[in-house]
PDB file of N, CA and C in Angstrom:
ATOM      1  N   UNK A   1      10.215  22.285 -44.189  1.00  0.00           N
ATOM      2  CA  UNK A   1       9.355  21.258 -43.682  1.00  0.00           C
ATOM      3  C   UNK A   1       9.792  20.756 -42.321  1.00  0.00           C
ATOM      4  N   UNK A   2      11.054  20.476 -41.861  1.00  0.00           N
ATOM      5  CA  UNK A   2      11.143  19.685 -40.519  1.00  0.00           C
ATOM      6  C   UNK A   2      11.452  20.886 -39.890  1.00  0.00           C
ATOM      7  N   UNK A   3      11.517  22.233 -40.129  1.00  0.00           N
ATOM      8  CA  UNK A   3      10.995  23.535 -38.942  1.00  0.00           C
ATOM      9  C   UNK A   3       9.427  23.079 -38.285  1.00  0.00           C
ATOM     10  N   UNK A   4       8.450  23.313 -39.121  1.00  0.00           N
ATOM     11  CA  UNK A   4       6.737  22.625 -39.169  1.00  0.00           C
ATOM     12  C   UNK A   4       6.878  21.759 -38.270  1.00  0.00           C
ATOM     13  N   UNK A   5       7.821  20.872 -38.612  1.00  0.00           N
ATOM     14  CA  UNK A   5       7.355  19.614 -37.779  1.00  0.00           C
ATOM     15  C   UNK A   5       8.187  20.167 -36.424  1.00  0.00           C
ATOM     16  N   UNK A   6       9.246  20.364 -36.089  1.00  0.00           N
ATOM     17  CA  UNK A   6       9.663  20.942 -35.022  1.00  0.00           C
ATOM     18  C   UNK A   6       8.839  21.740 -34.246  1.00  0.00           C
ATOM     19  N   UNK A   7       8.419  22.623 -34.548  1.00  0.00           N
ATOM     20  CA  UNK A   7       7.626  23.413 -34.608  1.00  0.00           C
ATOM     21  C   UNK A   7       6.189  22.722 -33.348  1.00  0.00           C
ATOM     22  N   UNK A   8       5.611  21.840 -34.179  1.00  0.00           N
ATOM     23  CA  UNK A   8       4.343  21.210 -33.920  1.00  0.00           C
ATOM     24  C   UNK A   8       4.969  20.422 -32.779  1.00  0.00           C
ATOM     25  N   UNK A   9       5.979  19.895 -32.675  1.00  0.00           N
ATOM     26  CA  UNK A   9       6.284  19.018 -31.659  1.00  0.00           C
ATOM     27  C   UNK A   9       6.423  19.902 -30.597  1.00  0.00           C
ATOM     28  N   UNK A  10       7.311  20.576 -30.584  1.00  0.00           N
ATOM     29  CA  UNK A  10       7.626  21.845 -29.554  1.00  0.00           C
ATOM     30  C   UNK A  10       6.016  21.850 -28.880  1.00  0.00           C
ATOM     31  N   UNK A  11       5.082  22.442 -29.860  1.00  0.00           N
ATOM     32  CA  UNK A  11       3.913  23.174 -29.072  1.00  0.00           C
ATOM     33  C   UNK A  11       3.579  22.051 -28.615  1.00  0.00           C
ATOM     34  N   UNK A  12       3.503  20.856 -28.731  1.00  0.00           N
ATOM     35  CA  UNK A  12       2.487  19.814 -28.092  1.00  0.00           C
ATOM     36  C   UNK A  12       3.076  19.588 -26.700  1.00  0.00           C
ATOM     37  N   UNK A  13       4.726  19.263 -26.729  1.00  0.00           N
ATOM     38  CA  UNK A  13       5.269  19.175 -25.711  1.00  0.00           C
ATOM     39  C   UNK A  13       4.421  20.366 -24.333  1.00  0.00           C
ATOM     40  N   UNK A  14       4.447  21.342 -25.124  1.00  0.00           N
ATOM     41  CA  UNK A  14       3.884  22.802 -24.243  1.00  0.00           C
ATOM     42  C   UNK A  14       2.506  22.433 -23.956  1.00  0.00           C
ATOM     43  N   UNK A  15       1.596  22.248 -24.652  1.00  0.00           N
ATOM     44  CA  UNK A  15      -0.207  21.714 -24.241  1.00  0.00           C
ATOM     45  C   UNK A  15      -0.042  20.238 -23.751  1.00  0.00           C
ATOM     46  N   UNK A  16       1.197  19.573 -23.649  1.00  0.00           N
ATOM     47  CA  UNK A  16       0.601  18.325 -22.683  1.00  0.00           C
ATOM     48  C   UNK A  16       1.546  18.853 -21.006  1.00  0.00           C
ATOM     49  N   UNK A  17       2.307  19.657 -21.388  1.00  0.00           N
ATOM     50  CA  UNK A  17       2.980  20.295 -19.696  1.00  0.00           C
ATOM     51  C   UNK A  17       1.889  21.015 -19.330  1.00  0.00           C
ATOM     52  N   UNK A  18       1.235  21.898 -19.779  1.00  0.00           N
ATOM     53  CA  UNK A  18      -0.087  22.752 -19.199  1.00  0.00           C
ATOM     54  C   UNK A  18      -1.031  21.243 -18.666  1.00  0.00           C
ATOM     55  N   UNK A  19      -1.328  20.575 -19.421  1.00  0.00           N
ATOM     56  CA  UNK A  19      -2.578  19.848 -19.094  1.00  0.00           C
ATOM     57  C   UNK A  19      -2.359  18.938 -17.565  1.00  0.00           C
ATOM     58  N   UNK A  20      -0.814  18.860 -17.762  1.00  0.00           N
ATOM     59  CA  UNK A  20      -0.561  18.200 -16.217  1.00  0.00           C
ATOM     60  C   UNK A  20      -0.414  19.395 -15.394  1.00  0.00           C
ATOM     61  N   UNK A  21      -0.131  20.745 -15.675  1.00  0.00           N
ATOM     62  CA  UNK A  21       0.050  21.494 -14.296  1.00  0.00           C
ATOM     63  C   UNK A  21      -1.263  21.665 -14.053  1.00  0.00           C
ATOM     64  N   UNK A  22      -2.274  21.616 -14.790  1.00  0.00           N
ATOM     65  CA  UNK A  22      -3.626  22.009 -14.529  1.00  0.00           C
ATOM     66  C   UNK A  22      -4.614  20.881 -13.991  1.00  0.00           C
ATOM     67  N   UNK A  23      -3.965  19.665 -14.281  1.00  0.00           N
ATOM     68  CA  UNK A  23      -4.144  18.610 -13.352  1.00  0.00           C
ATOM     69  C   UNK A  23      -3.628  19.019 -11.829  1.00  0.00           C
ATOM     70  N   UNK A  24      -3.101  18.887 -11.394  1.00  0.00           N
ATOM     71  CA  UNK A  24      -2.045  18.849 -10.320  1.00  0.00           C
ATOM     72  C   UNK A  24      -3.198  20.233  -9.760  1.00  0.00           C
ATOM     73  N   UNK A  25      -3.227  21.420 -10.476  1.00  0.00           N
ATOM     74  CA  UNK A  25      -3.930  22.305  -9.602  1.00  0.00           C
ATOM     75  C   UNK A  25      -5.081  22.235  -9.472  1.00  0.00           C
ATOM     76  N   UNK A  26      -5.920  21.278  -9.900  1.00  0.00           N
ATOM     77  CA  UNK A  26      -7.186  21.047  -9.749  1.00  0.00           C
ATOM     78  C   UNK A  26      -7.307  19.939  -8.788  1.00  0.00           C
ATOM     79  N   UNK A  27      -6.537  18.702  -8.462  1.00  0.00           N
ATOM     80  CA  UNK A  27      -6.451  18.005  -7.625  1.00  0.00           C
ATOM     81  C   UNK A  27      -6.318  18.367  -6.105  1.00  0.00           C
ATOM     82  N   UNK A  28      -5.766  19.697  -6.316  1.00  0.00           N
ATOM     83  CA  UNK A  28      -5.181  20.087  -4.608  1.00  0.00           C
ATOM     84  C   UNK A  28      -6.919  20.683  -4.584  1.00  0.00           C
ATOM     85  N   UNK A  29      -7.219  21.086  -4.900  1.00  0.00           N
ATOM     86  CA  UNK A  29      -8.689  21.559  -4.276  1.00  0.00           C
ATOM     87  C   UNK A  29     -10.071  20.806  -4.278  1.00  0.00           C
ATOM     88  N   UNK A  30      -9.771  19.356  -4.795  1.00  0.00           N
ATOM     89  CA  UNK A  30     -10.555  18.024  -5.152  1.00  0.00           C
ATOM     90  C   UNK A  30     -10.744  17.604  -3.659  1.00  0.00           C
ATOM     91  N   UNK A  31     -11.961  16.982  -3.283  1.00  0.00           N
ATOM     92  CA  UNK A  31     -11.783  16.264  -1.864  1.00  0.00           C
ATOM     93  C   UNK A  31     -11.548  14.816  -2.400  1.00  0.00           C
ATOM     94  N   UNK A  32     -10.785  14.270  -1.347  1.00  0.00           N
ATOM     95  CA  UNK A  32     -10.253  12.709  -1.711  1.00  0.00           C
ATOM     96  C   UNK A  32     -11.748  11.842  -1.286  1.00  0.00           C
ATOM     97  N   UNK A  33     -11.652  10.556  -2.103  1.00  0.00           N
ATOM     98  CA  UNK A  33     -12.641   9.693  -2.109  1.00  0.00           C
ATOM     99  C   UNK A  33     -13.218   9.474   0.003  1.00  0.00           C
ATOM    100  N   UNK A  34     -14.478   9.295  -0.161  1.00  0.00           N
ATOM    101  CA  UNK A  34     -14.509   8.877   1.202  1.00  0.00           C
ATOM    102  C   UNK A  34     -15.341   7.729   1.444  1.00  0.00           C
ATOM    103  N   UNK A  35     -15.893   7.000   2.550  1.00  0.00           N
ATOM    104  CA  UNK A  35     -16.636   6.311   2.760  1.00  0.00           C
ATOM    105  C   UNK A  35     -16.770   6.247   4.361  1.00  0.00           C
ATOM    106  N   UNK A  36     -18.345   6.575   4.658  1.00  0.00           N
ATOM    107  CA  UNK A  36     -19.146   6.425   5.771  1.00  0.00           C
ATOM    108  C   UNK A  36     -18.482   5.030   6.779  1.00  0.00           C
ATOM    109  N   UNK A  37     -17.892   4.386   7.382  1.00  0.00           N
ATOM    110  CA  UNK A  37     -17.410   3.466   8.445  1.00  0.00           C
ATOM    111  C   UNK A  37     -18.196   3.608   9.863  1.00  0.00           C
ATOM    112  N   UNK A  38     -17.990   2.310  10.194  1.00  0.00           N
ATOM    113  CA  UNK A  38     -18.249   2.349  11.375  1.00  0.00           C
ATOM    114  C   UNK A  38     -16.887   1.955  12.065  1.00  0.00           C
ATOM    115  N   UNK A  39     -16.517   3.210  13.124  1.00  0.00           N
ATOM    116  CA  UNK A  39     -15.455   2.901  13.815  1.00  0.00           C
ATOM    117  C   UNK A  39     -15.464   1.333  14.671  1.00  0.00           C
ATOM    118  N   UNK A  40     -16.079   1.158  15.282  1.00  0.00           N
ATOM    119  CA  UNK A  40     -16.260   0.174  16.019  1.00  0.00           C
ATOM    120  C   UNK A  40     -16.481  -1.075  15.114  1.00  0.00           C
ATOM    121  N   UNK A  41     -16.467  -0.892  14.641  1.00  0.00           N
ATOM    122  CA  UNK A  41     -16.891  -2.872  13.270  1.00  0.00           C
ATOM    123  C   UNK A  41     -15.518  -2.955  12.736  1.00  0.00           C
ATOM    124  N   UNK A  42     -14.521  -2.905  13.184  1.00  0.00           N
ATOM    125  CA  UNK A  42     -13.357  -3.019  12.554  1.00  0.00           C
ATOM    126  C   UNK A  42     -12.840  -4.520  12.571  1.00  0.00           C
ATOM    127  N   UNK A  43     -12.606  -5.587  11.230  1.00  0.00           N
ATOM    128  CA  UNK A  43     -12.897  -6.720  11.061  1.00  0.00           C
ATOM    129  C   UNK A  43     -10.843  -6.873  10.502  1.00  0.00           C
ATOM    130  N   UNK A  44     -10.386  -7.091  11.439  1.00  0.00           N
ATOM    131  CA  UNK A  44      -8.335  -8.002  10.726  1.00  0.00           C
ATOM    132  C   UNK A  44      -8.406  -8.330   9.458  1.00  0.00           C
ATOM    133  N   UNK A  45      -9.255  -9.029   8.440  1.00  0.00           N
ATOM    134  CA  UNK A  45      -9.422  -9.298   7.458  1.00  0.00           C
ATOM    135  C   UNK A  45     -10.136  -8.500   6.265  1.00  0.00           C
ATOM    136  N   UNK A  46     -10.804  -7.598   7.151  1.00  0.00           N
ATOM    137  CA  UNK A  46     -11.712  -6.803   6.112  1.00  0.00           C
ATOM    138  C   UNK A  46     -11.786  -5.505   5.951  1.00  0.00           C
ATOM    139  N   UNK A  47     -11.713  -5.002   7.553  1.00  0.00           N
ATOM    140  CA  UNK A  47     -11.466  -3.187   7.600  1.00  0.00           C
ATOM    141  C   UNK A  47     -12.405  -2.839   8.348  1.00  0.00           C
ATOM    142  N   UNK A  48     -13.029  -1.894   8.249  1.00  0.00           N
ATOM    143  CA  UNK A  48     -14.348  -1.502   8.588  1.00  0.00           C
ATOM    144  C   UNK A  48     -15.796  -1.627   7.709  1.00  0.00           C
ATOM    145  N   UNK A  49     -16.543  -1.452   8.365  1.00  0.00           N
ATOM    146  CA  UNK A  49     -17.616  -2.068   7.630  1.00  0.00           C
ATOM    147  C   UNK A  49     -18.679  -0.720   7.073  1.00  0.00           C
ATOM    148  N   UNK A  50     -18.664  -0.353   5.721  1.00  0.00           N
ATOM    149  CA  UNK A  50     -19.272   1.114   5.509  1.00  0.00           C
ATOM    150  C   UNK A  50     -20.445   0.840   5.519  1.00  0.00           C
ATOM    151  N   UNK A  51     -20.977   1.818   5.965  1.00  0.00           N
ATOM    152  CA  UNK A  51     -22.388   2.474   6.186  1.00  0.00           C
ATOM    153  C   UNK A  51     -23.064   3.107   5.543  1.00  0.00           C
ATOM    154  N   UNK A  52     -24.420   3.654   5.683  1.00  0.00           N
ATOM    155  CA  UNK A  52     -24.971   4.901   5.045  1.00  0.00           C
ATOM    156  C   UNK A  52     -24.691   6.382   5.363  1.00  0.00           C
ATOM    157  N   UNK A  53     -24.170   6.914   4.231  1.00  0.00           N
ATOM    158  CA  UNK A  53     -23.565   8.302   4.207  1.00  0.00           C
ATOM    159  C   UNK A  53     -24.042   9.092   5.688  1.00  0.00           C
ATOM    160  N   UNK A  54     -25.335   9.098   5.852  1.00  0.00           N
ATOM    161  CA  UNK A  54     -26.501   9.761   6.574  1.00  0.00           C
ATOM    162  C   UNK A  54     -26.091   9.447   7.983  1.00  0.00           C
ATOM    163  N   UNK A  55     -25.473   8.488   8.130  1.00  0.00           N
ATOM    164  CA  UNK A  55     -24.704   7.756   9.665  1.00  0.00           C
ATOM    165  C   UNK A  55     -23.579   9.298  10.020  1.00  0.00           C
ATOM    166  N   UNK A  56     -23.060   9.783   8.981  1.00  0.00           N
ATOM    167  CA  UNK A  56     -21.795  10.780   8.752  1.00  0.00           C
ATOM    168  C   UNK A  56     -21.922  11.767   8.772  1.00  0.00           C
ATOM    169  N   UNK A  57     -21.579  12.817   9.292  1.00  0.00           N
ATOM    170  CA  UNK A  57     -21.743  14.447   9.052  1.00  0.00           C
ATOM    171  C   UNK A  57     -20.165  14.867   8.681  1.00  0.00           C
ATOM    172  N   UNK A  58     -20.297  15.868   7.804  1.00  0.00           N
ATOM    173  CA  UNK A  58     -19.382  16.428   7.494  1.00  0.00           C
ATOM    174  C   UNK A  58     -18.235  17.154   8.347  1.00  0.00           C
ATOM    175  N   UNK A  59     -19.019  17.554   9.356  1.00  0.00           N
ATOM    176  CA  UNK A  59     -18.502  18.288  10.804  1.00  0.00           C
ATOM    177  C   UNK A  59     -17.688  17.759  11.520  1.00  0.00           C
ATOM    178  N   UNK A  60     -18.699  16.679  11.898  1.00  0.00           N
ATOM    179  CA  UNK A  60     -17.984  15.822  13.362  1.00  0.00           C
ATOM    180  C   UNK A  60     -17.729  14.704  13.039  1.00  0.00           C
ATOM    181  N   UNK A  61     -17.537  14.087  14.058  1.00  0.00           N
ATOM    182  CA  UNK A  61     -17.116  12.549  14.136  1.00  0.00           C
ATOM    183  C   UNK A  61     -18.218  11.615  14.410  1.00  0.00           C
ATOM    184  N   UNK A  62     -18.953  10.949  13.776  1.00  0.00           N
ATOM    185  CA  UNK A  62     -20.314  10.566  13.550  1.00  0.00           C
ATOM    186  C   UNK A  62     -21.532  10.774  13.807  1.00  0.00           C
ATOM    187  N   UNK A  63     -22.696  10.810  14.059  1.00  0.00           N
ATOM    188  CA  UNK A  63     -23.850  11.618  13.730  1.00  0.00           C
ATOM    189  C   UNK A  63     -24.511  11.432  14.487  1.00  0.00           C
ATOM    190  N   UNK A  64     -25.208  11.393  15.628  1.00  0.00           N
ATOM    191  CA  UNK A  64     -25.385  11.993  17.069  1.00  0.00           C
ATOM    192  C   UNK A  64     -27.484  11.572  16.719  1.00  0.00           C
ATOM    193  N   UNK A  65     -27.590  10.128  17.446  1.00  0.00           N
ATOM    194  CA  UNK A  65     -29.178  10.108  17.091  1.00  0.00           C
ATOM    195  C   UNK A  65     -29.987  10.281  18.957  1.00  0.00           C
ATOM    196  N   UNK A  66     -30.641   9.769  18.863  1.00  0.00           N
ATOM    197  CA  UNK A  66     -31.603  10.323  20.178  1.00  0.00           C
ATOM    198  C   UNK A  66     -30.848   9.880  21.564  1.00  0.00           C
ATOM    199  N   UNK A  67     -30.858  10.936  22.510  1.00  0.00           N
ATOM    200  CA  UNK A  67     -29.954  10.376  23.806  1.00  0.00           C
ATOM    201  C   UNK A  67     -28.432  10.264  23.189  1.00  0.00           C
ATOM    202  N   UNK A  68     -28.272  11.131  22.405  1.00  0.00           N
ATOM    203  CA  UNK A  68     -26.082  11.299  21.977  1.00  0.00           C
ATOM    204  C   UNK A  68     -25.382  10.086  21.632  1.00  0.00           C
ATOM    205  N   UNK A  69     -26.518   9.013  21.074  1.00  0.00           N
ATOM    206  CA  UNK A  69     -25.877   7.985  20.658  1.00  0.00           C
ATOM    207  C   UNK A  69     -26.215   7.854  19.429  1.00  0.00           C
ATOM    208  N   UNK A  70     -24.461   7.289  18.655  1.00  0.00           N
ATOM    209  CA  UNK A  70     -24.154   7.514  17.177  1.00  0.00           C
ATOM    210  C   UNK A  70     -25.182   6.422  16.788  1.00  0.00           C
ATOM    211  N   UNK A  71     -26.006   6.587  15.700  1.00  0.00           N
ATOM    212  CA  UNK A  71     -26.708   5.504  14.910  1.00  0.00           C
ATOM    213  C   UNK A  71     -26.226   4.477  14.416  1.00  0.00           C
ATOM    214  N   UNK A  72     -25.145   4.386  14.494  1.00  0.00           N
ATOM    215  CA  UNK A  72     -24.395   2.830  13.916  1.00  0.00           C
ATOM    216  C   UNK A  72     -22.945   3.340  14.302  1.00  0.00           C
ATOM    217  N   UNK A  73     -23.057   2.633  15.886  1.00  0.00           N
ATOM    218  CA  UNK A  73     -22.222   2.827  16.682  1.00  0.00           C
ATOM    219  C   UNK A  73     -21.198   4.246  16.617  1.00  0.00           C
ATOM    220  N   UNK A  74     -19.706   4.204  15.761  1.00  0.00           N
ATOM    221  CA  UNK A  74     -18.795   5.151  16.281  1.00  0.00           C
ATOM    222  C   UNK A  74     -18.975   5.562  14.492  1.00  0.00           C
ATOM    223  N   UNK A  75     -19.649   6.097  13.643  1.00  0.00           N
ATOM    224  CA  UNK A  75     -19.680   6.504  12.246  1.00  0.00           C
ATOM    225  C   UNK A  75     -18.259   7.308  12.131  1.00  0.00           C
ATOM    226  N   UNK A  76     -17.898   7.337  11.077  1.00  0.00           N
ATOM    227  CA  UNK A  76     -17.130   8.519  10.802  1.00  0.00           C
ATOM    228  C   UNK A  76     -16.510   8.334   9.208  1.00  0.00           C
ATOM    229  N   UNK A  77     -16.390   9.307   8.252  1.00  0.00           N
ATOM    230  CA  UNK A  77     -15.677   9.369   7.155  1.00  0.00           C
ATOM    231  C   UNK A  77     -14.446   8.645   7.205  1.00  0.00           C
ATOM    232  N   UNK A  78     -14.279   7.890   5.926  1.00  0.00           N
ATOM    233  CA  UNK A  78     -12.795   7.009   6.165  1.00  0.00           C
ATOM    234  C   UNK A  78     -12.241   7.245   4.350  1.00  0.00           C
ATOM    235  N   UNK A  79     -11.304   7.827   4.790  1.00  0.00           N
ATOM    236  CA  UNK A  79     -10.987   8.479   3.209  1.00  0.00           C
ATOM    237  C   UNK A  79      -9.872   7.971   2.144  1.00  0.00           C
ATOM    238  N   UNK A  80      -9.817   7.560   1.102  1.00  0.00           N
ATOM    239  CA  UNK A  80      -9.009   6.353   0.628  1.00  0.00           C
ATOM    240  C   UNK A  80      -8.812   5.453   0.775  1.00  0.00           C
ATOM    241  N   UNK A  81      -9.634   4.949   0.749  1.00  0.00           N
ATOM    242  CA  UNK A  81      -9.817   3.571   1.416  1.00  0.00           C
ATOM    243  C   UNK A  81     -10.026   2.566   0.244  1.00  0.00           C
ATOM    244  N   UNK A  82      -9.707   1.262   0.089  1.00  0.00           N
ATOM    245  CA  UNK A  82      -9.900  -0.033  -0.641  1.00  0.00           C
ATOM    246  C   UNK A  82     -11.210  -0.412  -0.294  1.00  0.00           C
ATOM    247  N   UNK A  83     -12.319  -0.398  -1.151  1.00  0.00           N
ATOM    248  CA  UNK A  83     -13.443  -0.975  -0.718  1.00  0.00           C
ATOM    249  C   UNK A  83     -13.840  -2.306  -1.679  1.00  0.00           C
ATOM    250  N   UNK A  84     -14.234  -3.428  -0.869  1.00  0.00           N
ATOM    251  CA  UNK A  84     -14.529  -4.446  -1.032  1.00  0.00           C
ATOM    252  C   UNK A  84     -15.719  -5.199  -0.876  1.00  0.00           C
ATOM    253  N   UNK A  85     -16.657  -5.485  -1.049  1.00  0.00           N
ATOM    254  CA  UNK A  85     -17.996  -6.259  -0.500  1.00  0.00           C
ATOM    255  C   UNK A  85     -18.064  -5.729   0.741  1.00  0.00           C
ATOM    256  N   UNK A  86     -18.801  -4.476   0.939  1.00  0.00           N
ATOM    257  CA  UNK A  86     -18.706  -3.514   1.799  1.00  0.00           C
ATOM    258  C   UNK A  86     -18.110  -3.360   3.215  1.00  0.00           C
ATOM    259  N   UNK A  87     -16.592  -3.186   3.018  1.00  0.00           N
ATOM    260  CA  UNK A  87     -15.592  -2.947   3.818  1.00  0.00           C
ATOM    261  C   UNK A  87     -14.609  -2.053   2.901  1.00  0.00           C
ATOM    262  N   UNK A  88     -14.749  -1.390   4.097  1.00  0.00           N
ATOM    263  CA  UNK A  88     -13.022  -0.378   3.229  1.00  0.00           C
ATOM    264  C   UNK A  88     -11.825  -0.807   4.619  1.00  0.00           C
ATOM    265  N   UNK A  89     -10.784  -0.655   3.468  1.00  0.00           N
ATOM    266  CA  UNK A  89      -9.753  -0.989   4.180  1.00  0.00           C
ATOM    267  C   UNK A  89      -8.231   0.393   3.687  1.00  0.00           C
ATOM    268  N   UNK A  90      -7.317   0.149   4.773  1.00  0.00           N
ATOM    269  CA  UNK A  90      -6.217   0.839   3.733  1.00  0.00           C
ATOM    270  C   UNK A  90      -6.390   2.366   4.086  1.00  0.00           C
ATOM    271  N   UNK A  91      -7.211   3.083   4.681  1.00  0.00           N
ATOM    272  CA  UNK A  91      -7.363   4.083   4.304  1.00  0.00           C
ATOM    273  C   UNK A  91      -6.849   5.340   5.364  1.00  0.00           C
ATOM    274  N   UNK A  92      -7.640   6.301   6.006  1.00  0.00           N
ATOM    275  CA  UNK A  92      -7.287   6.655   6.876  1.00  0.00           C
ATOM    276  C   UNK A  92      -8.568   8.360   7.109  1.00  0.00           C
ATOM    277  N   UNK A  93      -8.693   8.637   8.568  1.00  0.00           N
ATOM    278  CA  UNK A  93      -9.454   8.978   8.925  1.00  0.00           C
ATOM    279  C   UNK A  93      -9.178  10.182   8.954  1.00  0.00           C
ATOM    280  N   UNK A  94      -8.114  10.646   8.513  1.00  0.00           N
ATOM    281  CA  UNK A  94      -7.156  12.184   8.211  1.00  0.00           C
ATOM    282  C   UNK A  94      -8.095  12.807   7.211  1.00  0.00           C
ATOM    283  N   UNK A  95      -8.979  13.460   6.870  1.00  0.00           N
ATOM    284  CA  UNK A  95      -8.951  13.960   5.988  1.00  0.00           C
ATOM    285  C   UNK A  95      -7.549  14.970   5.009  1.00  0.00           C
ATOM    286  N   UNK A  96      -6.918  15.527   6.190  1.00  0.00           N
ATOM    287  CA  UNK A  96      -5.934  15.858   5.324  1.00  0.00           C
ATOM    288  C   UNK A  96      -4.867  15.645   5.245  1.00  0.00           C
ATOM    289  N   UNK A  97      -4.605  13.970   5.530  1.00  0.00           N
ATOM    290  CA  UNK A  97      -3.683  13.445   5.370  1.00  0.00           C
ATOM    291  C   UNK A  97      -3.842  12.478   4.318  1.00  0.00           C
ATOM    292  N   UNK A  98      -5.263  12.229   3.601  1.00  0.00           N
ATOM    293  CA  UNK A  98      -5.694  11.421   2.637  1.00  0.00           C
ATOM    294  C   UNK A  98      -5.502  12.729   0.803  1.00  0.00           C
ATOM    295  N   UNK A  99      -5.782  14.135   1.324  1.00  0.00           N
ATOM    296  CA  UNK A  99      -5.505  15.440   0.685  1.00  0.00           C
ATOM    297  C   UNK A  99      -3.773  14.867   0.425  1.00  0.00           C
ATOM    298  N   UNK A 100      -2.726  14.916   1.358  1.00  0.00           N
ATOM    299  CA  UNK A 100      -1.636  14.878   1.262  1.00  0.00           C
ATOM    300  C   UNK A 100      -1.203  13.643   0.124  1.00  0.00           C
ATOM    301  N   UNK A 101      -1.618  12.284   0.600  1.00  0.00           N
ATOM    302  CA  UNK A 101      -1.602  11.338  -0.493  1.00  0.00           C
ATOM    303  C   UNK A 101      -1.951  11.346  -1.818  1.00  0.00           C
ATOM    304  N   UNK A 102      -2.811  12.240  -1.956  1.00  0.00           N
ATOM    305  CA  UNK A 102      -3.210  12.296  -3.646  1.00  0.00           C
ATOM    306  C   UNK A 102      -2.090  13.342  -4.598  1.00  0.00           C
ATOM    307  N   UNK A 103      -0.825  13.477  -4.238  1.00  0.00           N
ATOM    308  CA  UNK A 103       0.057  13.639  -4.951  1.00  0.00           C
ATOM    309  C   UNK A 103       0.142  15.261  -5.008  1.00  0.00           C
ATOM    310  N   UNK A 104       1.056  15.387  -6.299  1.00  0.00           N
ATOM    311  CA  UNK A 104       1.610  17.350  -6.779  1.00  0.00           C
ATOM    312  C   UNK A 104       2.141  17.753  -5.284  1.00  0.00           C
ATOM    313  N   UNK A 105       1.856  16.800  -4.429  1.00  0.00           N
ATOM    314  CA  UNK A 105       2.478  17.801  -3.273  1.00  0.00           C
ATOM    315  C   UNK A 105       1.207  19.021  -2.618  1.00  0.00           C
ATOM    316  N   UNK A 106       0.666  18.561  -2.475  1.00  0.00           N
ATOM    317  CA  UNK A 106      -0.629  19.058  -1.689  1.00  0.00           C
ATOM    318  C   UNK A 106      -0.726  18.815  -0.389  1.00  0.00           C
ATOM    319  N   UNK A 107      -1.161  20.202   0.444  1.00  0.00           N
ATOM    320  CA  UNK A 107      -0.921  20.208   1.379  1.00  0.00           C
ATOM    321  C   UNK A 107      -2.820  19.969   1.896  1.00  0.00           C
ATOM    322  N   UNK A 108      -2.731  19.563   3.473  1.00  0.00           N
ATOM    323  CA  UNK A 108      -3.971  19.404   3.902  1.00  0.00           C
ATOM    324  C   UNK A 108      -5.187  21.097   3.842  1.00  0.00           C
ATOM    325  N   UNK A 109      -3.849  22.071   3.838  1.00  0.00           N
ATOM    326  CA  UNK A 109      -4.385  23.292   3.991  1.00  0.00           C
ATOM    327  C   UNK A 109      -4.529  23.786   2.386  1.00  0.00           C
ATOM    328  N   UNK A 110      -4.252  23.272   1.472  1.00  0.00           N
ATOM    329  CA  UNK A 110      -4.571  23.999   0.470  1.00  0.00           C
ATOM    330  C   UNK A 110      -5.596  23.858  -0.315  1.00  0.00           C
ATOM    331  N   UNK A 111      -6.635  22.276   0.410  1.00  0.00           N
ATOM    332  CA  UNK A 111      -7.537  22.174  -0.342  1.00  0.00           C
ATOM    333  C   UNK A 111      -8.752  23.044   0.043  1.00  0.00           C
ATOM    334  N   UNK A 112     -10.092  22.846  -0.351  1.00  0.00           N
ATOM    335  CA  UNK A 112     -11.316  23.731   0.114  1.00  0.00           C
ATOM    336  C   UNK A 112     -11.755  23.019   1.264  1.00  0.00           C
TER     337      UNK A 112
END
């Protein structure tokens, strides 16, 4: 009987180490949280002030409306960020330096 139970403990130990390495490798290829900002609205108390996604392109550095001017002023993705009664704060404009923060040791290059 306490082989069984040895036994059972052993394997669980083994399916909860898999479930974190398989965490950890699914995280490095996760994109970190983001939020639309406006560079220019940057408030000492509050952060920046987020926007509509649509202000943001995935590409560049904010989104380019008639005559090369950004639609709500300087847009850009702001990634980990503390958001509050719409301000994020805390965060940073790295995408893959916000990749680096989310832990296992992930590099900016290893995500997608």
């Amino acid at each position: 009987m306490a082989e069984s139970r040895r036994r059972v403990r052993s394997s669980t130990v083994v399916l909860g180490g898999m479930g974190v390495l398989a965490a950890a490798l699914t995280s490095c290829g996760s994109d970190p949280d983001r939020r639309c900002v406006d560079r220019d609205s940057y408030d000492y108390l509050n952060g920046y002030k987020v926007v509509a996604d649509k202000n943001c392109t995935s590409s560049s550095s904010g989104s380019l409306g008639r005559g090369g001017k950004s639609r709500t002023g300087d847009a850009d993705w702001y990634y980990d960020a503390d958001v509050s009664a719409g301000y994020a704060d805390d965060g940073t404009f790295s995408r893959s330096e916000a990749v680096d923060r989310g832990g296992f040791g992930c590099s900016g290059s290893a995500g997608g």
